[in-house]
Protein backbone atom coordinates (compact mmCIF):
# COMPACT_ATOMS: atom_id res chain seq x y z
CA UNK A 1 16.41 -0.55 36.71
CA UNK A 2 13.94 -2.29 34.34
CA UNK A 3 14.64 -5.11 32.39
CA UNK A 4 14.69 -4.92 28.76
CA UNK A 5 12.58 -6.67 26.52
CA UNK A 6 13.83 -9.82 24.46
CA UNK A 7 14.79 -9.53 21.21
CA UNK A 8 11.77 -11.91 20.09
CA UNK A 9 9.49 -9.97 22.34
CA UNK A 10 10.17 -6.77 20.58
CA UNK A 11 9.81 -8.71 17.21
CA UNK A 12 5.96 -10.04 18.35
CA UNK A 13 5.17 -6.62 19.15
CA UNK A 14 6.62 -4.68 16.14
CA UNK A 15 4.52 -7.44 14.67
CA UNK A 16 1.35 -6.40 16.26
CA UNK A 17 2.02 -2.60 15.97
CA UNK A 18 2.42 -3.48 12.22
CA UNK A 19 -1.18 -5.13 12.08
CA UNK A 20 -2.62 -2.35 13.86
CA UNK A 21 -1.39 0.29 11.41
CA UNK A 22 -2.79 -2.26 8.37
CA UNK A 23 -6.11 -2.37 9.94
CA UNK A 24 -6.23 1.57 10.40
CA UNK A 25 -5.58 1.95 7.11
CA UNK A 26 -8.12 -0.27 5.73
CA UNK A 27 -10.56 0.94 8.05
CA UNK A 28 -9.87 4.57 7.89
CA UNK A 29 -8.13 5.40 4.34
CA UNK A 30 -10.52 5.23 1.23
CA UNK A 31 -7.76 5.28 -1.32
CA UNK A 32 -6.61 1.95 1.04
CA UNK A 33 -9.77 0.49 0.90
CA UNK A 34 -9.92 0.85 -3.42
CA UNK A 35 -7.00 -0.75 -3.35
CA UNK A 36 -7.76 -3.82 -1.20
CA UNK A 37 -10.87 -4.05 -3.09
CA UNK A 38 -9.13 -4.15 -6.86
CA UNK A 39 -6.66 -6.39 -5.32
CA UNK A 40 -9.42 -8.62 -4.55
CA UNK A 41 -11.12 -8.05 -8.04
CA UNK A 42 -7.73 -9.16 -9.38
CA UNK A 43 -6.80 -11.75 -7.15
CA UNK A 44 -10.33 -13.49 -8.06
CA UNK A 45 -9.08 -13.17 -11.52
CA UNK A 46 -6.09 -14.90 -11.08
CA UNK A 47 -7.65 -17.62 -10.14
CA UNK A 48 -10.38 -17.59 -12.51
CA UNK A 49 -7.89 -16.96 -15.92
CA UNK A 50 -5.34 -19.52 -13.85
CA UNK A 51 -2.12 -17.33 -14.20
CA UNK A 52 1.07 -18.94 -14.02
CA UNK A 53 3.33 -18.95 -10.78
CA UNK A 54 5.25 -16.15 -11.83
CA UNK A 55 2.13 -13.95 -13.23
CA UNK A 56 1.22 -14.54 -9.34
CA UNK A 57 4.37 -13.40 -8.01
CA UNK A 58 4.28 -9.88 -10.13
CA UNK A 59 0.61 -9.68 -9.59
CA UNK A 60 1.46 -10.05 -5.58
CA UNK A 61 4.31 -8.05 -5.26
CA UNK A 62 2.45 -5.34 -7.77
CA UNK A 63 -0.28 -5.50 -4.80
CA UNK A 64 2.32 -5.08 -2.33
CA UNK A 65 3.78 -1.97 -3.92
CA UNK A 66 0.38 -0.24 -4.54
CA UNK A 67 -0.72 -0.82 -1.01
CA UNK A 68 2.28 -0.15 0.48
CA UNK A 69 3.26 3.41 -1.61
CA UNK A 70 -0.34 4.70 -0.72
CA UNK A 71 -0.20 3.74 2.98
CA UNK A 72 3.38 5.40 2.94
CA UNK A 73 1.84 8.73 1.15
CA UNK A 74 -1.09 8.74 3.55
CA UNK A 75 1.40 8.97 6.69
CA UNK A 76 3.01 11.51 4.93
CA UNK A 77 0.10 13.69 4.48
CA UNK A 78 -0.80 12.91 8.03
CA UNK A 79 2.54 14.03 9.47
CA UNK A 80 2.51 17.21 6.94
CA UNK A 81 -0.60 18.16 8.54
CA UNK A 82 0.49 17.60 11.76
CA UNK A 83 3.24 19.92 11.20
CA UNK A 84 1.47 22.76 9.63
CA UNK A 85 -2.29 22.11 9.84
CA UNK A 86 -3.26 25.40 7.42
CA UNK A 87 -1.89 25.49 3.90
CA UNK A 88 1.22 26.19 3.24
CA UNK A 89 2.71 25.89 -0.57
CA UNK A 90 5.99 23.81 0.80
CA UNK A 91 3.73 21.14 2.88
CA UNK A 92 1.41 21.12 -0.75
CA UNK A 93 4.47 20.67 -2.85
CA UNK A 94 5.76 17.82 -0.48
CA UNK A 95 2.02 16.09 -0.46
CA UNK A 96 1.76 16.73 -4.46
CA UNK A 97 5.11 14.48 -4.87
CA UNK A 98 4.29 12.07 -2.36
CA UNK A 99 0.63 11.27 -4.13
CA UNK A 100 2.79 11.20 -7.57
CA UNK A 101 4.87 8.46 -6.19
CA UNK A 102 2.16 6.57 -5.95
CA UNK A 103 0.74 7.06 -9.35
CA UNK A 104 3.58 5.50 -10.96
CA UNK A 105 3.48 3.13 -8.80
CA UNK A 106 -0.68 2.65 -9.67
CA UNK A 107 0.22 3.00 -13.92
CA UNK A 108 2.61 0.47 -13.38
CA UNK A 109 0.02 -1.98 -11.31
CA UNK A 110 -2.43 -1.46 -14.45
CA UNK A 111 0.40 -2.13 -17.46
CA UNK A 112 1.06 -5.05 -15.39
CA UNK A 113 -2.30 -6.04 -15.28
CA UNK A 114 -3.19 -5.25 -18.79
CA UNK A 115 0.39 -7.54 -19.45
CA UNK A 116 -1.13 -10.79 -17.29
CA UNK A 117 -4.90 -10.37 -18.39
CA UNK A 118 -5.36 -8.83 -21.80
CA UNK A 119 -4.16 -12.28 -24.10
CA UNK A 120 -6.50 -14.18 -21.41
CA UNK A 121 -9.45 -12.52 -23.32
């Protein structure tokens, strides 16, 4: 009989499996890497314009949201595909609403942004 792994152990790795799956995205997703890059852009200008502490906390957890809807769409489209490589109207439908999730989520990053950043011109 083995021995099971620690709680904490388990932890550190889901930690490390997390990582991994960050780093393939930015590496391998191009709507991924647009978005690291305009978080960059924006993060720069946070600094620059010297938003308050709670124009950082929307502007981070805006990030957050936009990063994290796209690299939940792109594992969707990767397990659609998966499923039923050729096209299929039902595995289009479910990748049509799954890339529409996260265009509210991108409108809502750039009202934010227009919110913070517009009176700083």
């Amino acid at each position: 009989m083995t021995k099971k792994n620690s709680f904490l152990t388990n932890r550190i790795k889901g930690i490390g499996y997390a990582f991994k799956g960050a780093f393939m995205l930015l590496k391998n997703e191009a709507s991924i890497q647009v978005q690291a890059v305009i978080a960059v852009i924006v993060t720069f200008g946070g600094f620059y314009f010297n938003i308050s502490n709670t124009e950082w906390v929307i502007q981070i957890l805006t990030i957050a949201l936009v990063m994290s809807a796209e690299g939940i769409n792109t594992a969707i489209e990767e397990i659609a595909d998966f499923i039923h490589p050729n096209h299929h109207p039902k595995i289009g439908y479910i990748k049509d609403v799954s890339a529409g999730a996260v265009f509210f989520t991108a409108v809502a990053a750039i009202i934010i942004a227009g919110i913070i950043y517009i009176p700083k011109f």
